[in-house]
PDB file of N, CA and C in Angstrom:
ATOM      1  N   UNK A   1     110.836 229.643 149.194  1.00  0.00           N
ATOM      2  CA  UNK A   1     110.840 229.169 147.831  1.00  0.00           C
ATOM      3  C   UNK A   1     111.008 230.347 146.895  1.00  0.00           C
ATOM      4  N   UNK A   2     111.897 229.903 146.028  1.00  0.00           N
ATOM      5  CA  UNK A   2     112.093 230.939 144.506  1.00  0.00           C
ATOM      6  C   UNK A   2     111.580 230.268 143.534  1.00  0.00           C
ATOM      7  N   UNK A   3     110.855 231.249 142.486  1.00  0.00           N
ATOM      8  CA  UNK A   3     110.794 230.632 141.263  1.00  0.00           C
ATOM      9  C   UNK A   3     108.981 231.787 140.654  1.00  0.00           C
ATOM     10  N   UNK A   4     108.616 230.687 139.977  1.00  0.00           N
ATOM     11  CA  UNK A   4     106.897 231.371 139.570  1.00  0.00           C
ATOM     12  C   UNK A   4     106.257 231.180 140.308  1.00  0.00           C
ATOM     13  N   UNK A   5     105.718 233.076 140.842  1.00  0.00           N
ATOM     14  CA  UNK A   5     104.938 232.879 141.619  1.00  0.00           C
ATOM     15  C   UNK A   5     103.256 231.914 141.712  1.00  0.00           C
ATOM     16  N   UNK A   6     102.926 231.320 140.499  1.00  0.00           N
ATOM     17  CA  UNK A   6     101.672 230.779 140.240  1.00  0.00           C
ATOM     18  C   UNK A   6     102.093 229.228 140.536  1.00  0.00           C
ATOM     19  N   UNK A   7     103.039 229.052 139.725  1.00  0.00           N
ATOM     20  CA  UNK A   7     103.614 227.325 140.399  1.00  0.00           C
ATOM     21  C   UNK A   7     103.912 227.092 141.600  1.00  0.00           C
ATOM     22  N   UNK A   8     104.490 228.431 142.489  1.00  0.00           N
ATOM     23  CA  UNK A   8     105.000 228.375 143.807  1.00  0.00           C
ATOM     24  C   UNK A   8     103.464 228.069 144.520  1.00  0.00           C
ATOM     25  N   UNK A   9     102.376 228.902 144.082  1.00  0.00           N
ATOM     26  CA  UNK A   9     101.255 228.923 144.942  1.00  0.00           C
ATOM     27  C   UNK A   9     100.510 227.842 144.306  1.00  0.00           C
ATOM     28  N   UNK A  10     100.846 226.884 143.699  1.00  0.00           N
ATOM     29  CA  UNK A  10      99.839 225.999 143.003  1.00  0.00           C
ATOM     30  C   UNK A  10     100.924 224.596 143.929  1.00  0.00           C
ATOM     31  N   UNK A  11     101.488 224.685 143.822  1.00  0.00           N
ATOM     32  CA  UNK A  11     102.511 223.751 144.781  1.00  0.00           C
ATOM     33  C   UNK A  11     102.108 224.207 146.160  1.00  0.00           C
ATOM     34  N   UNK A  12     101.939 225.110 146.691  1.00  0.00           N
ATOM     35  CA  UNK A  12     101.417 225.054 148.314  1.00  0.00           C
ATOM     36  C   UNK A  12     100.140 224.438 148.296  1.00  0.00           C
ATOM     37  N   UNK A  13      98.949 224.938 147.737  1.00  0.00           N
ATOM     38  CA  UNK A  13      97.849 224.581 147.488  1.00  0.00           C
ATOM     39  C   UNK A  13      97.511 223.553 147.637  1.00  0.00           C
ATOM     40  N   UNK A  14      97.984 222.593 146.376  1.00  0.00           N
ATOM     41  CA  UNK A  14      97.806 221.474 145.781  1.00  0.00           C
ATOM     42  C   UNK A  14      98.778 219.989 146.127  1.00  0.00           C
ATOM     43  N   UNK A  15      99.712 220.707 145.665  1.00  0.00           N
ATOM     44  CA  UNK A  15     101.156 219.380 146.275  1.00  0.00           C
ATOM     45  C   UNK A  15     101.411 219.340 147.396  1.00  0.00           C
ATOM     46  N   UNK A  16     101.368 220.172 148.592  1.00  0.00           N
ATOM     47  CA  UNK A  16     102.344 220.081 150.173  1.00  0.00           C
ATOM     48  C   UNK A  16     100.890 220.539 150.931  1.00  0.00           C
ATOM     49  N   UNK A  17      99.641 221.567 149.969  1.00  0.00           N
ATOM     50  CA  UNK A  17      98.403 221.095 151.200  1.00  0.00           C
ATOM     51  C   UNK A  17      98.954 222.147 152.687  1.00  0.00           C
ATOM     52  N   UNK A  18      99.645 223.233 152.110  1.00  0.00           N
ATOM     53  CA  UNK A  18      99.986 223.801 153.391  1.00  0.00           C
ATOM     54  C   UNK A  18      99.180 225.160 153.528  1.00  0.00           C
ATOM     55  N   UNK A  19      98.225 225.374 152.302  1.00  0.00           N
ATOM     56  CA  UNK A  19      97.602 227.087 152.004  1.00  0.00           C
ATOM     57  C   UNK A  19      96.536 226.770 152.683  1.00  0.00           C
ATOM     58  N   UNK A  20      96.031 227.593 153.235  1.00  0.00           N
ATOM     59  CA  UNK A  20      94.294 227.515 153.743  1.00  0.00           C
ATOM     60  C   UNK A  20      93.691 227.725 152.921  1.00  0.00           C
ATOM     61  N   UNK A  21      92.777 227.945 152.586  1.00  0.00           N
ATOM     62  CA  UNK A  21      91.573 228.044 151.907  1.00  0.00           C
ATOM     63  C   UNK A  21      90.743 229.595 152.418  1.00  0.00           C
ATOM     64  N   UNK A  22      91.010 230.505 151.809  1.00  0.00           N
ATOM     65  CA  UNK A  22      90.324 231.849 152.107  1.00  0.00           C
ATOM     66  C   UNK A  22      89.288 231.954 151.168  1.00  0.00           C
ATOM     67  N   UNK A  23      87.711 231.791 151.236  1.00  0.00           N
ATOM     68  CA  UNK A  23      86.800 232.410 150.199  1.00  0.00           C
ATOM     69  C   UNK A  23      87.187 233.918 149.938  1.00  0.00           C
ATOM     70  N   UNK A  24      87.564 234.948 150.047  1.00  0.00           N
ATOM     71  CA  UNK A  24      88.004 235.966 149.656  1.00  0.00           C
ATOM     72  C   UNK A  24      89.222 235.944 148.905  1.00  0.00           C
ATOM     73  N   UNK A  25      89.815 235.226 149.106  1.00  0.00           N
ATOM     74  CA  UNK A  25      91.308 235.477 148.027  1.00  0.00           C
ATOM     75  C   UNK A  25      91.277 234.452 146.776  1.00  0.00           C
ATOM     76  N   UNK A  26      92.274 234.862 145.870  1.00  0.00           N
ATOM     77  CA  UNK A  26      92.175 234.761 144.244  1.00  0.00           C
ATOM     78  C   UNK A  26      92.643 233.197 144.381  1.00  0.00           C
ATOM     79  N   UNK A  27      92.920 233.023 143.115  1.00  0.00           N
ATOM     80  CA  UNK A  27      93.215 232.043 142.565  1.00  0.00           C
ATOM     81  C   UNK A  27      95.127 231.729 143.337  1.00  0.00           C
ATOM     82  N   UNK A  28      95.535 233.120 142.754  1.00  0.00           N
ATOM     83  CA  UNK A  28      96.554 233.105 142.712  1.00  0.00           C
ATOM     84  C   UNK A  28      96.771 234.197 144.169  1.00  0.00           C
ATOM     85  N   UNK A  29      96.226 234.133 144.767  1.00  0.00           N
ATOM     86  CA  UNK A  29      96.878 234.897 146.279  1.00  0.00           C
ATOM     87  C   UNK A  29      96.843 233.902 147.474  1.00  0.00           C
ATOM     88  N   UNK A  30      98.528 233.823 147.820  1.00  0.00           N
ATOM     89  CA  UNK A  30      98.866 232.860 148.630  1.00  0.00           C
ATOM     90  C   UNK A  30      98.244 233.138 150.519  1.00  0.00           C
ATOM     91  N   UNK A  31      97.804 232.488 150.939  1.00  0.00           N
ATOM     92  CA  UNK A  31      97.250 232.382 152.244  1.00  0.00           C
ATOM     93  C   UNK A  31      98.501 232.002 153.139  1.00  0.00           C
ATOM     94  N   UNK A  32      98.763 232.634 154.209  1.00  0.00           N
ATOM     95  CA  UNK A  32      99.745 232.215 155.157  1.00  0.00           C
ATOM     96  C   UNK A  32      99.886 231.647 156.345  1.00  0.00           C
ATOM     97  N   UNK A  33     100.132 230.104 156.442  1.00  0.00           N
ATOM     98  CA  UNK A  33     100.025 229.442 157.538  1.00  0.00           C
ATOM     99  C   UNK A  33     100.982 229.615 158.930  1.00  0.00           C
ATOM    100  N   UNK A  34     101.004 229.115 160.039  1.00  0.00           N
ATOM    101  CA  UNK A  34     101.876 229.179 160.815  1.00  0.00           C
ATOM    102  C   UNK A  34     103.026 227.557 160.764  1.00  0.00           C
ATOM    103  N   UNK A  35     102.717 226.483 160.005  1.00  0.00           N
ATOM    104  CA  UNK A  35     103.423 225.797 159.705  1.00  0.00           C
ATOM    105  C   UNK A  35     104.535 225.890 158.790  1.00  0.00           C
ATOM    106  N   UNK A  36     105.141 224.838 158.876  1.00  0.00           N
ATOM    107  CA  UNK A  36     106.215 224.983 158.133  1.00  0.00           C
ATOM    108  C   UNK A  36     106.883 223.184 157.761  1.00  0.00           C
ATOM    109  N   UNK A  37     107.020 223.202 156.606  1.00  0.00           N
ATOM    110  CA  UNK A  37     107.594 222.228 155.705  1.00  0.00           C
ATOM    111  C   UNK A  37     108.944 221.886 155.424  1.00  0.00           C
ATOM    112  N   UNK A  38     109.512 220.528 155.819  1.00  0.00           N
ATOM    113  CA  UNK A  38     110.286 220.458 155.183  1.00  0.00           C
ATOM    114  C   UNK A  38     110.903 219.767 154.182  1.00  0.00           C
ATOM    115  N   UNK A  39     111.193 220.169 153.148  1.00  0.00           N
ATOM    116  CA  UNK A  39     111.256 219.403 151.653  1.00  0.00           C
ATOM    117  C   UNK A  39     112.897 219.171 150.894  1.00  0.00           C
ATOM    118  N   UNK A  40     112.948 217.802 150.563  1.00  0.00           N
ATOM    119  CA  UNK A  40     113.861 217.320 150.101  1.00  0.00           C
ATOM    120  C   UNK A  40     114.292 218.106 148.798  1.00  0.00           C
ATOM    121  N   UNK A  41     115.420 218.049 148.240  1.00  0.00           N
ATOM    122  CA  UNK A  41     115.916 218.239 146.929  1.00  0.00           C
ATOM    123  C   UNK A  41     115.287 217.449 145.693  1.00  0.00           C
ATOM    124  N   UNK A  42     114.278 215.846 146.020  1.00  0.00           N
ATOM    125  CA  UNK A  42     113.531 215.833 145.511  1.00  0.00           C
ATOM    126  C   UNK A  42     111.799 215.720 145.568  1.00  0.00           C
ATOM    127  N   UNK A  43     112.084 217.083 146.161  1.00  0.00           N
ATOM    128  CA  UNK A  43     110.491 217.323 146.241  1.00  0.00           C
ATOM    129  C   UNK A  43     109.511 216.830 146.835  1.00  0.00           C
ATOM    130  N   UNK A  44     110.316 215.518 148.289  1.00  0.00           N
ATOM    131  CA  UNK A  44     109.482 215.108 148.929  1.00  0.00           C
ATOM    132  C   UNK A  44     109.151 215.907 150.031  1.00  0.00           C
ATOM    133  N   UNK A  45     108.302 215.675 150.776  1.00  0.00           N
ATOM    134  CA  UNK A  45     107.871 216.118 152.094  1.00  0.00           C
ATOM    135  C   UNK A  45     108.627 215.228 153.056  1.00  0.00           C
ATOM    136  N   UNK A  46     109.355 215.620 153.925  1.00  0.00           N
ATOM    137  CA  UNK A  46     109.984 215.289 155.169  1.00  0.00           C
ATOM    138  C   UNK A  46     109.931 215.154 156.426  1.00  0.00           C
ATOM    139  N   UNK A  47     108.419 216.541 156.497  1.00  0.00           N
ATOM    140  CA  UNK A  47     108.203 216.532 157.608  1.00  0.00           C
ATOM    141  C   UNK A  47     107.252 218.233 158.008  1.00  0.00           C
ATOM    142  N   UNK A  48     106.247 218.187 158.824  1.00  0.00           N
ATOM    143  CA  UNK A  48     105.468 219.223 158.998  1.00  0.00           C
ATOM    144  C   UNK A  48     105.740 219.764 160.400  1.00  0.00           C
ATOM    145  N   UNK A  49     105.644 221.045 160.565  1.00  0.00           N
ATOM    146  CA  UNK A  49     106.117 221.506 161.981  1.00  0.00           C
ATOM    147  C   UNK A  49     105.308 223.081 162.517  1.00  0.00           C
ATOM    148  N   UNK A  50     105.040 222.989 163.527  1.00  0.00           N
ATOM    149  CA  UNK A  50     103.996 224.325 164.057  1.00  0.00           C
ATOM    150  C   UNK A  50     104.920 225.382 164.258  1.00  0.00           C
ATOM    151  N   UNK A  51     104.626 226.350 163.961  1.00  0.00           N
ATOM    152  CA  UNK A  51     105.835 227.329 163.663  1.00  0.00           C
ATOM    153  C   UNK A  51     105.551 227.918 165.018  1.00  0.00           C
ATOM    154  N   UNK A  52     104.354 227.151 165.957  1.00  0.00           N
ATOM    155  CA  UNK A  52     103.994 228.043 167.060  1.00  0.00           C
ATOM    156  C   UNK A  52     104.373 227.420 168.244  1.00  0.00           C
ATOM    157  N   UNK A  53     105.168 226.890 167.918  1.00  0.00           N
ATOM    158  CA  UNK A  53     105.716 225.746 169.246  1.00  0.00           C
ATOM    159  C   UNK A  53     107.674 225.612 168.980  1.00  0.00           C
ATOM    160  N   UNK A  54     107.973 225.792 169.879  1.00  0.00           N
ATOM    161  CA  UNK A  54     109.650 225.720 170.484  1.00  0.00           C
ATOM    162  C   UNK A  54     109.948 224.450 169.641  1.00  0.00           C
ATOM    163  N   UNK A  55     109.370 223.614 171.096  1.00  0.00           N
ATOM    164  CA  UNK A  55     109.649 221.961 170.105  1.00  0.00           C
ATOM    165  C   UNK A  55     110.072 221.873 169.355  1.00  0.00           C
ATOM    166  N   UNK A  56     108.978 222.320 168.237  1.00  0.00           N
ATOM    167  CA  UNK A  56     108.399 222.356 167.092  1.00  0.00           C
ATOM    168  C   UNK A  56     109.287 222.696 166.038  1.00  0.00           C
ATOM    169  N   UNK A  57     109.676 223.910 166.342  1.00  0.00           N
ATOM    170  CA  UNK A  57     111.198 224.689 165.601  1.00  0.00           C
ATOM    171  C   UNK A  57     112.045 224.246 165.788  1.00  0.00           C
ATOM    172  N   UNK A  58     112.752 223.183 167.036  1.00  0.00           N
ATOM    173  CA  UNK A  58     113.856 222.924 167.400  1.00  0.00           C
ATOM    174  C   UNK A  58     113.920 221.430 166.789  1.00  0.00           C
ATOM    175  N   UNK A  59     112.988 220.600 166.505  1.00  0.00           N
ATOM    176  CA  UNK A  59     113.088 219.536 165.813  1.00  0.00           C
ATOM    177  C   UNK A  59     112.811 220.047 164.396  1.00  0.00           C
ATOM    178  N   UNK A  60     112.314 220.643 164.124  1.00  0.00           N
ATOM    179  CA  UNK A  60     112.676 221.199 162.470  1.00  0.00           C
ATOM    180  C   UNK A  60     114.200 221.473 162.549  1.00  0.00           C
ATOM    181  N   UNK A  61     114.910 222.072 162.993  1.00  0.00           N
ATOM    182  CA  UNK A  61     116.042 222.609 162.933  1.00  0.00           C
ATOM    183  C   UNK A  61     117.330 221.073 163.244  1.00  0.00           C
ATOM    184  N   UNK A  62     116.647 220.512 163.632  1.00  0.00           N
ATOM    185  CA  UNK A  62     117.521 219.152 164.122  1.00  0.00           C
ATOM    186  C   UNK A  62     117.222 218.419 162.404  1.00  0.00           C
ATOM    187  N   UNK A  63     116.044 218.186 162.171  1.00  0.00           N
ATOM    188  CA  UNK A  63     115.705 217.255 161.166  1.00  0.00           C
ATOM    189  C   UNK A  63     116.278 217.961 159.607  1.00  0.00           C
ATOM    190  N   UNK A  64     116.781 219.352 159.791  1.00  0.00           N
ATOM    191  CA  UNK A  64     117.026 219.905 158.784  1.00  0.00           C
ATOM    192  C   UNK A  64     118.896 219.557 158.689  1.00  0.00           C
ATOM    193  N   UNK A  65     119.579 219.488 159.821  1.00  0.00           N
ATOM    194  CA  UNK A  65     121.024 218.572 160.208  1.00  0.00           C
ATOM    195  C   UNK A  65     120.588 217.407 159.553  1.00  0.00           C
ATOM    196  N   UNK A  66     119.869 216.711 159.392  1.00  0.00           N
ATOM    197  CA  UNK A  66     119.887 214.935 159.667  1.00  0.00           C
ATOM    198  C   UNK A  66     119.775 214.885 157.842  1.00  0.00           C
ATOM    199  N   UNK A  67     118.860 215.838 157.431  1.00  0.00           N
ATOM    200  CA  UNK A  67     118.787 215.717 155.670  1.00  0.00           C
ATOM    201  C   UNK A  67     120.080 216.798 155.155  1.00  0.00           C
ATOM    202  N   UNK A  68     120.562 217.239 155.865  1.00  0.00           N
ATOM    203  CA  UNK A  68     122.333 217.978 155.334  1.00  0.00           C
ATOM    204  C   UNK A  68     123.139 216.429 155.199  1.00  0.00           C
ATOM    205  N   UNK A  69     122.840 216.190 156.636  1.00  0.00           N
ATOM    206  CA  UNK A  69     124.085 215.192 156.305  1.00  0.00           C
ATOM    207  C   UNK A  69     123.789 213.736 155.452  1.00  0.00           C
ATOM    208  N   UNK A  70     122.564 213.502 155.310  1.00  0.00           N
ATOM    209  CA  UNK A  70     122.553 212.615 154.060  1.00  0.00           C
ATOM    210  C   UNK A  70     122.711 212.942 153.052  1.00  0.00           C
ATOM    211  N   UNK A  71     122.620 213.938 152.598  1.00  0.00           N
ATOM    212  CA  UNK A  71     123.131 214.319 151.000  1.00  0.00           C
ATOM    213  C   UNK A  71     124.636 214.599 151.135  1.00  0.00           C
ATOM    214  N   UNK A  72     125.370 214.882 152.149  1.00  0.00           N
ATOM    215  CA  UNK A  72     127.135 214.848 152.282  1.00  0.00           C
ATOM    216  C   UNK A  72     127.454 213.490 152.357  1.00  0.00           C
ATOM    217  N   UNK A  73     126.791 212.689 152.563  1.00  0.00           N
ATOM    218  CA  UNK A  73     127.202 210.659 152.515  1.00  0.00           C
ATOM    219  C   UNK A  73     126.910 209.843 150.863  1.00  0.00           C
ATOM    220  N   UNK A  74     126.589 210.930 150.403  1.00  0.00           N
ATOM    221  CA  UNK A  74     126.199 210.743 148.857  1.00  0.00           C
ATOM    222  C   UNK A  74     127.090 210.547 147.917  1.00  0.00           C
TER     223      UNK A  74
END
């Protein structure tokens, strides 16, 4: 993701639920998961994936084909 870094981390947090929760870190210091998200052009959630599993990556990588080619049928 590009953009502000405070909206970027207030959108992990809050909207997609993908930040952990560190009692030591700020408001604004992003926590780093091993998952991974994937999000539509409008801002939905598509789909959650363990960044620690093959599978895992290889159906992210399939499901990321399947939302290309619905927005080319548009």
């Amino acid at each position: 993701m590009t953009g502000d870094r405070e909206q970027i981390y207030n959108l992990a947090r809050k909207s997609f639920l993908v930040a952990k929760e560190d009692p030591l870190g700020g408001e604004n210091q992003m926590i780093h998961t091993e998952n991974f998200v994937l999000i539509d052009k409008e801002k939905r959630i598509r789909g959650y994936y363990d960044g620690t599993k093959l599978e895992e990556m290889e159906k992210l990588l399939a499901d990321i084909e399947i939302l290309k080619k619905s927005y080319e049928e548009i």
